[in-house]
N, C-alpha and C. Protein backbone atom coordinates (compact mmCIF):
# COMPACT_ATOMS: atom_id res chain seq x y z
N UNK A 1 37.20 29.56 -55.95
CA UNK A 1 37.05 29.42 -54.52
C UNK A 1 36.83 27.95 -54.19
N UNK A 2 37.46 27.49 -53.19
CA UNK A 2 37.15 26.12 -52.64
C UNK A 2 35.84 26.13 -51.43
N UNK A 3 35.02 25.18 -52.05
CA UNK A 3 33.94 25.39 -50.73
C UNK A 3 33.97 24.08 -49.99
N UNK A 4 34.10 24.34 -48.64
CA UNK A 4 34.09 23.17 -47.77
C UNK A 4 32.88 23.22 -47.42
N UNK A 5 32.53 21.58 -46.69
CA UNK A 5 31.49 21.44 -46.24
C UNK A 5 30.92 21.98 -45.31
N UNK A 6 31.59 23.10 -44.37
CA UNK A 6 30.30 23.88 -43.76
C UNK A 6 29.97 24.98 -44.70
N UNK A 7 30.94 25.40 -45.48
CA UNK A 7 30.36 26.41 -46.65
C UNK A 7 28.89 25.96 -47.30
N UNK A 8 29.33 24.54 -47.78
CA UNK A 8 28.21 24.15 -48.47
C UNK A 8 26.68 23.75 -47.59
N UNK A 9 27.06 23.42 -46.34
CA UNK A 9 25.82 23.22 -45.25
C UNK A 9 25.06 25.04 -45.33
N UNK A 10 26.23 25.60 -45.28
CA UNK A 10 25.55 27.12 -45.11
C UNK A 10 24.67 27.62 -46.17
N UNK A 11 25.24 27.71 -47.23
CA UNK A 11 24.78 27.39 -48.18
C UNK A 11 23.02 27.17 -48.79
N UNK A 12 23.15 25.38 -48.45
CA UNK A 12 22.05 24.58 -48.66
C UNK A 12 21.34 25.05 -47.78
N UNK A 13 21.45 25.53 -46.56
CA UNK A 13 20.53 26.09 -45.45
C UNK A 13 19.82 27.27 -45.59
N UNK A 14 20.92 28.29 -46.48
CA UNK A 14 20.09 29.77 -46.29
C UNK A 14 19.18 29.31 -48.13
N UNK A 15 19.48 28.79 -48.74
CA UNK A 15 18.76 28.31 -49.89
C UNK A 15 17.43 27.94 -49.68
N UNK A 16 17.29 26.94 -48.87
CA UNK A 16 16.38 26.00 -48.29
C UNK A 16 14.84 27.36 -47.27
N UNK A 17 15.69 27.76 -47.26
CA UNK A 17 14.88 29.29 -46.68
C UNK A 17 14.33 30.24 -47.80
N UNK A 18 14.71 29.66 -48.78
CA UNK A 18 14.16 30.78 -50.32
C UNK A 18 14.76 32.43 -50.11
N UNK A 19 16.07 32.13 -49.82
CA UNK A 19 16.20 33.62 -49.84
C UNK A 19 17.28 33.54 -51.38
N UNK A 20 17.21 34.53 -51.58
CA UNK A 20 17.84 34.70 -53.36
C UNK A 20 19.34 34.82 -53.14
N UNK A 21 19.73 34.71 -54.42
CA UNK A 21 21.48 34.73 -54.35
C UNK A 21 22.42 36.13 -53.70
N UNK A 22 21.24 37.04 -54.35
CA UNK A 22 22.29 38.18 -54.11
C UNK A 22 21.82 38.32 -52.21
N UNK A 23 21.38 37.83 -51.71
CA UNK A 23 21.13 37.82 -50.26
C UNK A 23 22.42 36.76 -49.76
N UNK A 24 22.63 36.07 -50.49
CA UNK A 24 22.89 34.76 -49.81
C UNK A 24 24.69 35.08 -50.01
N UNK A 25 24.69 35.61 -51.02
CA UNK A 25 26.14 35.97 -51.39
C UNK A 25 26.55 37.34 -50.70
N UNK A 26 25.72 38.26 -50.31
CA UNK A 26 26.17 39.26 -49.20
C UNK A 26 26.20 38.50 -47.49
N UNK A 27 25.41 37.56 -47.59
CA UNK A 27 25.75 37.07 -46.41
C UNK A 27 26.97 36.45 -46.01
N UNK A 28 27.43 35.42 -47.12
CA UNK A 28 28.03 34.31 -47.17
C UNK A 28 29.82 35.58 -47.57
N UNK A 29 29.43 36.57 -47.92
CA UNK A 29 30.94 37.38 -48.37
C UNK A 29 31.43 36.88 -49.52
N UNK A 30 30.73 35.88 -50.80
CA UNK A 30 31.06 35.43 -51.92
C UNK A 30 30.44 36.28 -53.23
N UNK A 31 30.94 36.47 -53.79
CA UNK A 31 30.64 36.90 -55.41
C UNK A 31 29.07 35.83 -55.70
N UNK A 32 28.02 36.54 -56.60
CA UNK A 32 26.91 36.59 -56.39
C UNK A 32 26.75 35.10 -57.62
N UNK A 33 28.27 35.62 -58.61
CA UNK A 33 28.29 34.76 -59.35
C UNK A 33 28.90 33.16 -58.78
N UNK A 34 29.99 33.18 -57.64
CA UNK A 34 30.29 32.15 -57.62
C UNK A 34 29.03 31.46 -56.89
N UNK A 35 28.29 32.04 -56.21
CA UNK A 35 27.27 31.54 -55.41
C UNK A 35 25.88 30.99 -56.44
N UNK A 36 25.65 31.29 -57.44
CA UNK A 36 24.82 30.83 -58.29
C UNK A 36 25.45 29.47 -58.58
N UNK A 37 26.48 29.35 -59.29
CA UNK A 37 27.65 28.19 -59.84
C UNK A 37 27.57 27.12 -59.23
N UNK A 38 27.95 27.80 -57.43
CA UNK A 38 27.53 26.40 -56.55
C UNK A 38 26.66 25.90 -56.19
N UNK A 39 25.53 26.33 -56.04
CA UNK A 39 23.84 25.93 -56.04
C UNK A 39 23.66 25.45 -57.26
N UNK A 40 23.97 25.60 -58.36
CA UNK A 40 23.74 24.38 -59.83
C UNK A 40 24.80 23.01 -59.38
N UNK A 41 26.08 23.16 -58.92
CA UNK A 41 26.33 22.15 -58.99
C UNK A 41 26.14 21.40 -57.91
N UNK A 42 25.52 21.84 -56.78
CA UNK A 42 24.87 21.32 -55.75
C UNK A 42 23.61 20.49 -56.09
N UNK A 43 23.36 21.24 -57.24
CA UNK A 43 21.70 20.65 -57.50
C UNK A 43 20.13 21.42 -57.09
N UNK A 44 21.28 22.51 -56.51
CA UNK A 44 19.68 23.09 -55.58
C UNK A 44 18.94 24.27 -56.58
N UNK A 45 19.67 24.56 -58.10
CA UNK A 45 19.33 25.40 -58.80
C UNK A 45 19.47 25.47 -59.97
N UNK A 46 18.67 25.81 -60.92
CA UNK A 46 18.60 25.20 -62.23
C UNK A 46 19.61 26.13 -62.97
N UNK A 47 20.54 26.13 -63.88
CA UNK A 47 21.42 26.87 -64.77
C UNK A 47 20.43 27.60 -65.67
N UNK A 48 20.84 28.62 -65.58
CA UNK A 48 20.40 29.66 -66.15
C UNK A 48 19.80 29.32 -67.63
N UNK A 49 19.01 30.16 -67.97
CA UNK A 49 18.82 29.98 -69.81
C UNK A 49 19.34 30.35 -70.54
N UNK A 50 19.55 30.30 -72.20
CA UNK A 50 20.30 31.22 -72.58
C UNK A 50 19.70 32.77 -72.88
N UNK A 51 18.34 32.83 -72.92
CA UNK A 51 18.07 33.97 -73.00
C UNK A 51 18.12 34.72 -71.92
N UNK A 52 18.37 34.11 -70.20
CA UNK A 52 18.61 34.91 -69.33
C UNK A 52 20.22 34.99 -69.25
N UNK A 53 21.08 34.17 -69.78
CA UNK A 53 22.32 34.66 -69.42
C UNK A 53 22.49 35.62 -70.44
N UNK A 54 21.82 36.10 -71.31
CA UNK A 54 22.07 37.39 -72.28
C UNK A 54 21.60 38.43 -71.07
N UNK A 55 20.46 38.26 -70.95
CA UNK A 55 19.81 39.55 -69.90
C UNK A 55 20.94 40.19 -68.80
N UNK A 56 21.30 38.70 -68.21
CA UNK A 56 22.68 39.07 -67.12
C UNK A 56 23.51 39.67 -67.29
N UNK A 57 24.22 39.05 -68.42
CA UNK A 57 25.30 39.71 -69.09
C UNK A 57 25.06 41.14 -69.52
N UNK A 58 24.20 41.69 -70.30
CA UNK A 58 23.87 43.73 -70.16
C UNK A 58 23.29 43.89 -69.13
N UNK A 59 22.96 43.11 -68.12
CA UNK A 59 22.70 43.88 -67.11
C UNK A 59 23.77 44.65 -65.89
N UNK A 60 25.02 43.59 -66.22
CA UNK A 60 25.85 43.35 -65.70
C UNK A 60 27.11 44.54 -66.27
N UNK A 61 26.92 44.86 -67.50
CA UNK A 61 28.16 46.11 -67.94
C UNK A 61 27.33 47.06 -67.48
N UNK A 62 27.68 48.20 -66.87
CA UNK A 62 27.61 49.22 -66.67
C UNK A 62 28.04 50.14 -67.56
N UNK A 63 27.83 51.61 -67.90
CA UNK A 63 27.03 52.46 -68.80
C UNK A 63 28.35 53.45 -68.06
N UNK A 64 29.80 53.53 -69.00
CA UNK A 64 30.75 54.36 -68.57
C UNK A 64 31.17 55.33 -67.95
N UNK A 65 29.69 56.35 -68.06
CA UNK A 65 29.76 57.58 -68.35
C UNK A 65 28.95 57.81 -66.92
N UNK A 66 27.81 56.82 -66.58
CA UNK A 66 27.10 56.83 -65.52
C UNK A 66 27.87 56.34 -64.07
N UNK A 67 28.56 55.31 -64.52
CA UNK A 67 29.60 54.69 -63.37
C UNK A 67 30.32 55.81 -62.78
N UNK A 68 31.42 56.49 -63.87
CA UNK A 68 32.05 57.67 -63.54
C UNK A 68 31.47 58.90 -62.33
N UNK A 69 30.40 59.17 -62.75
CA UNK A 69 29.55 59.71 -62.00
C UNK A 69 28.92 59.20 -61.02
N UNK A 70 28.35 58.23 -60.56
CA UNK A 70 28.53 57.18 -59.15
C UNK A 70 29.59 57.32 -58.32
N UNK A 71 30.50 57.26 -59.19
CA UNK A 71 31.88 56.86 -58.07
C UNK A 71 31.85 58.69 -57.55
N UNK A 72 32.34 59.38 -58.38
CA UNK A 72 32.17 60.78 -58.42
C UNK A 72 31.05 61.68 -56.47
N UNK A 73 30.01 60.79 -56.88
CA UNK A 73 29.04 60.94 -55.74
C UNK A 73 29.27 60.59 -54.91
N UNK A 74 29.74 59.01 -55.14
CA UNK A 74 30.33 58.14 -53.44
C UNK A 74 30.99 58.95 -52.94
N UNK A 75 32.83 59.00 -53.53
CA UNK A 75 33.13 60.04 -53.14
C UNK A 75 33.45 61.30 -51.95
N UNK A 76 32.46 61.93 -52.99
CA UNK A 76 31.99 63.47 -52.02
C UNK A 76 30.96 63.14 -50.55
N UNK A 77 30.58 61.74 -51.02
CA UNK A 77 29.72 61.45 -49.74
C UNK A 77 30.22 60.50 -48.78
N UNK A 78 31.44 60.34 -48.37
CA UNK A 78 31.93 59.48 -47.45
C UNK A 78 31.49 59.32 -46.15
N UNK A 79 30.26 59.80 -45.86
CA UNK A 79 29.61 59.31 -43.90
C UNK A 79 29.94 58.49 -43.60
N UNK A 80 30.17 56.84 -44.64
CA UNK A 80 30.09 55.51 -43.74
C UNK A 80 31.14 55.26 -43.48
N UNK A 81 31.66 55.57 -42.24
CA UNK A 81 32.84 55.37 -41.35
C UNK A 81 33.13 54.04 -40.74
N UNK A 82 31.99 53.71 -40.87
CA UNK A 82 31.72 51.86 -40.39
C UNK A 82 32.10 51.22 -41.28
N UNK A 83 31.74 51.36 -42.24
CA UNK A 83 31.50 50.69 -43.71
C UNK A 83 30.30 49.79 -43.43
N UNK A 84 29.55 50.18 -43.03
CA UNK A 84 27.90 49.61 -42.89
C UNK A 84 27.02 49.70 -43.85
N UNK A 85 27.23 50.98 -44.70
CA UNK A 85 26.04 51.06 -45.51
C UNK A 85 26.56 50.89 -46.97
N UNK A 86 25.42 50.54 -47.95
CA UNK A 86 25.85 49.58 -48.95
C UNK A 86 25.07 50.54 -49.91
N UNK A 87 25.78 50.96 -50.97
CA UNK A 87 25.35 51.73 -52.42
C UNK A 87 24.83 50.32 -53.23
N UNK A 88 23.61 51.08 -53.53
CA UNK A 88 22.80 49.88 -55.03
C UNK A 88 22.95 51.19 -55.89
N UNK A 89 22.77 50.41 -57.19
CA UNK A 89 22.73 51.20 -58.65
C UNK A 89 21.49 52.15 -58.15
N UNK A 90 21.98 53.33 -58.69
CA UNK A 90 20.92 54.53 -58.66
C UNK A 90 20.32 55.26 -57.57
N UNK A 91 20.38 54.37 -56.52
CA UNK A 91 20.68 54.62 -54.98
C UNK A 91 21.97 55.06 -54.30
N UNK A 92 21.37 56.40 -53.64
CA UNK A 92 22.06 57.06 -52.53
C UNK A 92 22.70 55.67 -51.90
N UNK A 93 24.00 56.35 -51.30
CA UNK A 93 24.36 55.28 -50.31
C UNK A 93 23.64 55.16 -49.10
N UNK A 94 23.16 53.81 -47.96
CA UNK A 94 22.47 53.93 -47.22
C UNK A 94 20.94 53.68 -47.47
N UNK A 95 20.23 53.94 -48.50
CA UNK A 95 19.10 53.95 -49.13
C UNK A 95 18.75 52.82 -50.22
N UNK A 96 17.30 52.23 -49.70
CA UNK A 96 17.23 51.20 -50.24
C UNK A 96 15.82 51.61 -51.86
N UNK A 97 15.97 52.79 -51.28
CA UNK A 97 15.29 52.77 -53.14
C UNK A 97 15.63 54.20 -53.57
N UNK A 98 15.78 54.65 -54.85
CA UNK A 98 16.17 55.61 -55.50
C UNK A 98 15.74 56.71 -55.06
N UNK A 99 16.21 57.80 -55.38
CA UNK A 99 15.51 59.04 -55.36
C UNK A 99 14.42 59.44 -56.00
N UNK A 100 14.53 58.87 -56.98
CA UNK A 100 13.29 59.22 -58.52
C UNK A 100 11.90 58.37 -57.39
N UNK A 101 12.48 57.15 -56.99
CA UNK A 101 11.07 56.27 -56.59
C UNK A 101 10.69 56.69 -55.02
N UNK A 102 11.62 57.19 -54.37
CA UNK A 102 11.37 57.87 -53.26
C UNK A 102 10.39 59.59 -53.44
N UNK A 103 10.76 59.82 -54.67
CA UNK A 103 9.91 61.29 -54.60
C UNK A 103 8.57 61.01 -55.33
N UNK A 104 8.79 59.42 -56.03
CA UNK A 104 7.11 58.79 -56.62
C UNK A 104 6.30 58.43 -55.27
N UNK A 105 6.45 57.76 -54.43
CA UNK A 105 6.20 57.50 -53.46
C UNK A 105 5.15 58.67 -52.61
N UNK A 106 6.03 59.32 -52.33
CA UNK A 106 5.52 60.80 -51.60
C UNK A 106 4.35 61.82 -52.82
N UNK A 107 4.71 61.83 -53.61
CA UNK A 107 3.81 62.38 -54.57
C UNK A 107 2.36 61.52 -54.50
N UNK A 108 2.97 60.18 -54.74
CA UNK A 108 1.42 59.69 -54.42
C UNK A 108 0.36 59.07 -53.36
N UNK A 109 1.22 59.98 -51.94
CA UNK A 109 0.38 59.82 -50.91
C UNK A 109 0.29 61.53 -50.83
N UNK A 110 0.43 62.11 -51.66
CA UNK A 110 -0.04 63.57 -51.61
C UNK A 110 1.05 64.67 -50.91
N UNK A 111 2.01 64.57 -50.95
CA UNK A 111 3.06 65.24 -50.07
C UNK A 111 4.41 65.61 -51.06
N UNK A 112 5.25 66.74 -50.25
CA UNK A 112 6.22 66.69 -51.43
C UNK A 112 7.48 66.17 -50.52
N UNK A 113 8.32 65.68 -51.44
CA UNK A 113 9.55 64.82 -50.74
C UNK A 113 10.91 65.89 -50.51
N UNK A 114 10.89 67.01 -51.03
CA UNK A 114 11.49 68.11 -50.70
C UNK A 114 11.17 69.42 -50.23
């Protein structure tokens, strides 16, 4: 990707605000990776370690058998007609924390989540 200088003003701005990459790269509509890349060579962020680019890297393959079954769910659950709402790993679409941690939640203010 070529970044011009209001890319890069945008950029240095939402940085400068401490908000994290994967914020900055849903904002900005860039890959989470090219947006790390350019904040190192901007200067505004230190290159990774090597023991965290191992972490990245398995964090980053997904588990075949589990994916399959994600997509499987999306799917059958097509509501977002907008395309507004955004699936995270292990999360319902629309939902910003899991089911497992949504029914921890409720359990431990004494209630049941179903």
């Amino acid at each position: 990707m070529a970044w011009t200088q209001e890319d890069d003003a945008k950029l240095s701005e939402l940085h400068a605000k401490r908000l994290g990459v994967r914020f900055i790269s849903v904002w900005l509509r860039q890959p989470a990776a090219a947006v790390r890349t350019r904040l190192v060579e901007l200067g505004l962020e230190k290159p990774l370690s090597a023991k965290a680019s191992k972490v990245m890297a398995r964090a980053q393959k997904p588990a075949a058998g589990a994916t399959r079954v994600e997509e499987a769910e999306n799917d059958d659950l097509d509501d977002d007609e907008d395309g507004d709402l955004r699936a995270s790993r292990g999360c319902p679409r629309g939902h910003l924390l899991s089911e497992a941690k949504i029914a921890a939640l409720y359990r431990s203010a004494g209630c049941d989540y179903r």
